[in-house]
Protein backbone atom coordinates (compact mmCIF):
# COMPACT_ATOMS: atom_id res chain seq x y z
CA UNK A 1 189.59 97.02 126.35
CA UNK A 2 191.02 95.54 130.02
CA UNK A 3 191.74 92.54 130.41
CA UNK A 4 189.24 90.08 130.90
CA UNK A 5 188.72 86.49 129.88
CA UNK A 6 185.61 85.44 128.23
CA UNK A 7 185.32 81.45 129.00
CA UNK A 8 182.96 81.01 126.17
CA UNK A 9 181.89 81.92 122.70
CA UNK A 10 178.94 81.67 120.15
CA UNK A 11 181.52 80.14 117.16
CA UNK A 12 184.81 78.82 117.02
CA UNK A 13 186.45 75.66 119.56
CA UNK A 14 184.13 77.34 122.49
CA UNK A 15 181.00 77.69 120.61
CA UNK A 16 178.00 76.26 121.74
CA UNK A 17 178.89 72.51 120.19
CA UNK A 18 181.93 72.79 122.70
CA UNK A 19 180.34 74.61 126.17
CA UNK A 20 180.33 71.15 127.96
CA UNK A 21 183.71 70.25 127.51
CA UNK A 22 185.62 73.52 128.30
CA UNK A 23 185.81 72.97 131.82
CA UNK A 24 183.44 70.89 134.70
CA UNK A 25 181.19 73.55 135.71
CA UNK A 26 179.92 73.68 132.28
CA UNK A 27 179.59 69.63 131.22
CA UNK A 28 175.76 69.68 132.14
CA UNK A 29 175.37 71.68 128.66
CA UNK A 30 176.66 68.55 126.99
CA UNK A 31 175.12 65.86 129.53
CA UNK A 32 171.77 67.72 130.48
CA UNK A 33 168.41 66.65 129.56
CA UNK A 34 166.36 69.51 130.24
CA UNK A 35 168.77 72.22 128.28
CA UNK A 36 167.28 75.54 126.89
CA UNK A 37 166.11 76.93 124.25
CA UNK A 38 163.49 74.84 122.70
CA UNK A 39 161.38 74.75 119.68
CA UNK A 40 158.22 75.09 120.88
CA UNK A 41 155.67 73.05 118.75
CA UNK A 42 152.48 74.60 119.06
CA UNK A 43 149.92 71.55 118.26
CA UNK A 44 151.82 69.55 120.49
CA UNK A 45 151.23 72.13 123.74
CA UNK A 46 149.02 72.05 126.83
CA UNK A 47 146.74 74.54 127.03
CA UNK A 48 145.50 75.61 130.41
CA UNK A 49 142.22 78.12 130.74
CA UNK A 50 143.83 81.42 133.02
CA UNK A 51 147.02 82.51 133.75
CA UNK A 52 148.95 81.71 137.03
CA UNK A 53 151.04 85.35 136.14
CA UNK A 54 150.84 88.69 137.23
CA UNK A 55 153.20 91.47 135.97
CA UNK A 56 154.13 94.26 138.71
CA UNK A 57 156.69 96.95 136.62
CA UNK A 58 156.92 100.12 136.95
CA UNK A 59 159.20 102.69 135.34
CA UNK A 60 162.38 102.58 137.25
CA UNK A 61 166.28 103.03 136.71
CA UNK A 62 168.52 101.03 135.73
CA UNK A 63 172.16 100.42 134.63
CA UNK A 64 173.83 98.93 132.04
CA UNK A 65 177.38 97.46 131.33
CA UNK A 66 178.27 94.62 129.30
CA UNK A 67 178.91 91.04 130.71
CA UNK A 68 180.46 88.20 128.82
CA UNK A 69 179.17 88.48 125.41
CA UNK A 70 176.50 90.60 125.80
CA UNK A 71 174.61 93.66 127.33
CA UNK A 72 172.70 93.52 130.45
CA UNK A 73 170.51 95.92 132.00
CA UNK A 74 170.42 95.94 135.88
CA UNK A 75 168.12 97.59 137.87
CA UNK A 76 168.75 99.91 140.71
CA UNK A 77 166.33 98.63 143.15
CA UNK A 78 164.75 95.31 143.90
CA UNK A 79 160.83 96.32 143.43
CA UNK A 80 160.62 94.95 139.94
CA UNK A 81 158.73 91.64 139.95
CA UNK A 82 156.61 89.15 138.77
CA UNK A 83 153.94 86.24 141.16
CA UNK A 84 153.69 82.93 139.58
CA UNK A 85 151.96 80.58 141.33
CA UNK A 86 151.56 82.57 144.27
CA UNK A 87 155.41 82.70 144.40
CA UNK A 88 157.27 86.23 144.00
CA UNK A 89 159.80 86.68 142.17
CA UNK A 90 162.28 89.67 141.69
CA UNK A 91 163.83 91.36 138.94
CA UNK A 92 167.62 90.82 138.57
CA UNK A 93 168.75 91.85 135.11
CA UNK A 94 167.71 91.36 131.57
CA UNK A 95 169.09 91.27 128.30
CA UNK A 96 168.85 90.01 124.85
CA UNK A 97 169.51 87.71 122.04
CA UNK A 98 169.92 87.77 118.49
CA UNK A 99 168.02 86.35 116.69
CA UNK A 100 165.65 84.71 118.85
CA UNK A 101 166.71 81.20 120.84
CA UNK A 102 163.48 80.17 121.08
CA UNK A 103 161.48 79.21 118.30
CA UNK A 104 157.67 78.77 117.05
CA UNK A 105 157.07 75.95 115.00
CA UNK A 106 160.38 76.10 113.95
CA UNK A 107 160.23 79.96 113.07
CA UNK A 108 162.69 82.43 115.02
CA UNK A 109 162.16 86.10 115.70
CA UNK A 110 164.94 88.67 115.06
CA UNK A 111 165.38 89.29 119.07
CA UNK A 112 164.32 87.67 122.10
CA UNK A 113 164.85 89.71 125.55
CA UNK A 114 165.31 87.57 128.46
CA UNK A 115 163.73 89.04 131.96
CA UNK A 116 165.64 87.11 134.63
CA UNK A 117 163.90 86.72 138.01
CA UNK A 118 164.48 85.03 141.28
CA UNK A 119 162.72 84.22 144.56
CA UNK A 120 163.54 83.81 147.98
CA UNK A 121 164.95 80.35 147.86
CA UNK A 122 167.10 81.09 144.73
CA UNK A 123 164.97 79.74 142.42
CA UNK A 124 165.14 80.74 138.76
CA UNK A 125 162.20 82.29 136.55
CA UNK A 126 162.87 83.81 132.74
CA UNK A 127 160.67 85.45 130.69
CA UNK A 128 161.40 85.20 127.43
CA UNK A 129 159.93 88.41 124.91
CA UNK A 130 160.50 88.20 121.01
CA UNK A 131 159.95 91.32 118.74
CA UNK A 132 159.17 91.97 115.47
CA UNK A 133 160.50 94.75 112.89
CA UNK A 134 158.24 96.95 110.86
CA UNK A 135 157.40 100.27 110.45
CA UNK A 136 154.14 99.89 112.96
CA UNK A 137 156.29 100.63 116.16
CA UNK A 138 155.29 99.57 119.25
CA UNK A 139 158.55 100.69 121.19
CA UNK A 140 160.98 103.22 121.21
CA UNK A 141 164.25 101.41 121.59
CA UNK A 142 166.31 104.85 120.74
CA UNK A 143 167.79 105.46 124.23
CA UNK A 144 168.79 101.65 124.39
CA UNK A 145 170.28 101.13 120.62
CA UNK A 146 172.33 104.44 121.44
CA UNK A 147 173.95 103.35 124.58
CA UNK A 148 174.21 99.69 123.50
CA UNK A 149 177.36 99.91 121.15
CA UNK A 150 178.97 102.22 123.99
CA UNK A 151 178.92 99.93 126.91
CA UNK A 152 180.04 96.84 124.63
CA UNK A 153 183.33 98.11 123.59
CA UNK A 154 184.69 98.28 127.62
CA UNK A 155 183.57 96.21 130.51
CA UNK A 156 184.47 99.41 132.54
CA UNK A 157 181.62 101.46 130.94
CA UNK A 158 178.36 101.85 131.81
CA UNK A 159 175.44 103.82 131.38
CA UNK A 160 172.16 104.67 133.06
CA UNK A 161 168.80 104.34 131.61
CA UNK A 162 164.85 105.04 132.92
CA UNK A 163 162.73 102.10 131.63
CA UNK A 164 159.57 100.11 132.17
CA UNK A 165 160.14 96.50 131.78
CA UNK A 166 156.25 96.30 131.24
CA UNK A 167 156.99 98.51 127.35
CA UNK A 168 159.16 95.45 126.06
CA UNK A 169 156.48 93.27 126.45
CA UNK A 170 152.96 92.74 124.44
CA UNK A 171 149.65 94.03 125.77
CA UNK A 172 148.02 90.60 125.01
CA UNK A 173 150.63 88.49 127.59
CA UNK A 174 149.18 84.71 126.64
CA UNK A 175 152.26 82.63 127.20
CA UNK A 176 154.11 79.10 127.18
CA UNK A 177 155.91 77.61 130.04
CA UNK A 178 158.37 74.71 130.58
CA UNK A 179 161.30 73.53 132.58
CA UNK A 180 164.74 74.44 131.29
CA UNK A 181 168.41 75.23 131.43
CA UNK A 182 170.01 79.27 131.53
CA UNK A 183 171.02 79.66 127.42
CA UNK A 184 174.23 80.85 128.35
CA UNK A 185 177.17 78.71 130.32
CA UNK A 186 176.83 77.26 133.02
CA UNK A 187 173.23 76.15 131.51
CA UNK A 188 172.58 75.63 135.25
CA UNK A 189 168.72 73.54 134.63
CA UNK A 190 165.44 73.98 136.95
CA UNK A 191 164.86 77.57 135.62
CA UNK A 192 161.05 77.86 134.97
CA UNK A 193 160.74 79.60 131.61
CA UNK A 194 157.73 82.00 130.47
CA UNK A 195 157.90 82.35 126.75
CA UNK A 196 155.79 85.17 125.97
CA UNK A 197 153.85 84.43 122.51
CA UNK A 198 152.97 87.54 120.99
CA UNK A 199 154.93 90.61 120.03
CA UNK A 200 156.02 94.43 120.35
CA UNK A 201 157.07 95.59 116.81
CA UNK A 202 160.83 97.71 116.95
CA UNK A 203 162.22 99.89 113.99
CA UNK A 204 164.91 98.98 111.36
CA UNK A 205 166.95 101.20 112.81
CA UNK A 206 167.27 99.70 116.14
CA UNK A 207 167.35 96.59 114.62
CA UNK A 208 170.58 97.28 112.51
CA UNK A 209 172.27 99.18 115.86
CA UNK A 210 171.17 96.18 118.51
CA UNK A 211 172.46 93.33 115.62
CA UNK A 212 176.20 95.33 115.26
CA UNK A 213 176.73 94.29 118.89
CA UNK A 214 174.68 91.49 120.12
CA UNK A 215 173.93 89.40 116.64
CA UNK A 216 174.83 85.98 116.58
CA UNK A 217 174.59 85.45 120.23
CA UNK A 218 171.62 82.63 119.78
CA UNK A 219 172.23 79.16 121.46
CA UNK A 220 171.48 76.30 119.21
CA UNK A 221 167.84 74.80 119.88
CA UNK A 222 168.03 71.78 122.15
CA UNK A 223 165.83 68.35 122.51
CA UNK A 224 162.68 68.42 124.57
CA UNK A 225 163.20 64.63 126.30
CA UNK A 226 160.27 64.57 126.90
CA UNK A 227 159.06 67.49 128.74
CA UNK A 228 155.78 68.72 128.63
CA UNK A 229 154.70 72.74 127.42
CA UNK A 230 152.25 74.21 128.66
CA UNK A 231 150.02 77.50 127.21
CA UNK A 232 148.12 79.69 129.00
CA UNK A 233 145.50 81.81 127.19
């Protein structure tokens, strides 16, 4: 492997417990009061008749190298995106976490991909999608559980891939929303968050490849001060 330093970790002295103290740019982690993820309490949510959403994916390319701790997918051209509120927002990367960060009254998933999005101004907007394992497959995750294991052991690797965001995601797309942080240092806050509630369903297989490289890589839950959820039918 080259070199290359990794600022933070999920365990040891720069775990999670420890992101806001290892240097300035990352102290909002420890003083923030809108941090993600969250356990999302679902008696305790707004719901709101409609959806202010509207997916626009298409199959597309895209490559993949690892960053930090993790895998992310990149794609080749900026026509992947999402409107919320009337406000576009673009496609940047996405990857994933194991298991889930967020939670459903207090129950986790086994992953969680995060879609990350921006619009003009800068502005932050992640989708958050959690899958299930069974044998009632609902996506092929072959090509990715293959390539994931060889782009994690070198930051100089990479491989190319042809997906459609839209596959990782459930037909039925009823969601939460909320304020919150980025999961991963700098926590940077003001990202709007779109928790998807329901589920595709991946095999044990791809389970067992994905977890090899990316398990363990879930943020601790943080404290909602406060802030209100909303759900969207």
């Amino acid at each position: 492997m080259p070199a290359y330093e990794i600022n933070w970790s999920y365990k040891g002295d720069k775990g999670p417990e420890n992101w806001g103290h290892i240097c300035s740019d990352f102290e909002i982690a420890q003083t923030g009061e809108k941090q993600s993820p969250v356990d999302i309490q679902t008696d305790d949510v707004k719901n709101i008749d409609g959806s202010p959403i509207d997916f626009h994916y298409t199959e597309t390319n895209f490559t993949m190298k690892r960053v930090e701790n993790s895998v992310h997918l990149f794609p080749h051209e900026k026509d992947q995106y999402v409107t919320f509120r009337d406000d576009k927002y673009t496609l940047q990367a996405f990857h994933a976490h194991m298991p889930s960060e967020h939670h459903l009254d207090g129950e986790s998933y086994p992953i969680e991909w995060h879609f990350v999005h921006e619009n003009a101004r800068g502005e932050k907007l992640v989708i958050g999608a959690f899958m299930e394992v069974g044998t009632n497959i609902s996506i092929d995750l072959t090509n990715v559980r293959r390539a994931f294991p060889e782009v994690f052991k070198d930051f100089g690797i990479e491989r190319e891939l042809t997906l459609n965001v839209d596959d990782f995601l459930p037909e039925e797309k009823a969601f939460f929303s909320y304020e919150g942080s980025l999961t991963t240092p700098p926590t940077v806050e003001g990202i709007t968050w779109i928790v998807l509630k329901n589920r595709r369903v991946f095999g044990h297989v791809a389970h067992k490849a994905l977890e090899k490289v990316i398990g363990g890589t879930n943020r601790p839950i943080q404290e909602l001060n406060g802030r209100k959820i909303t759900f969207h039918k």
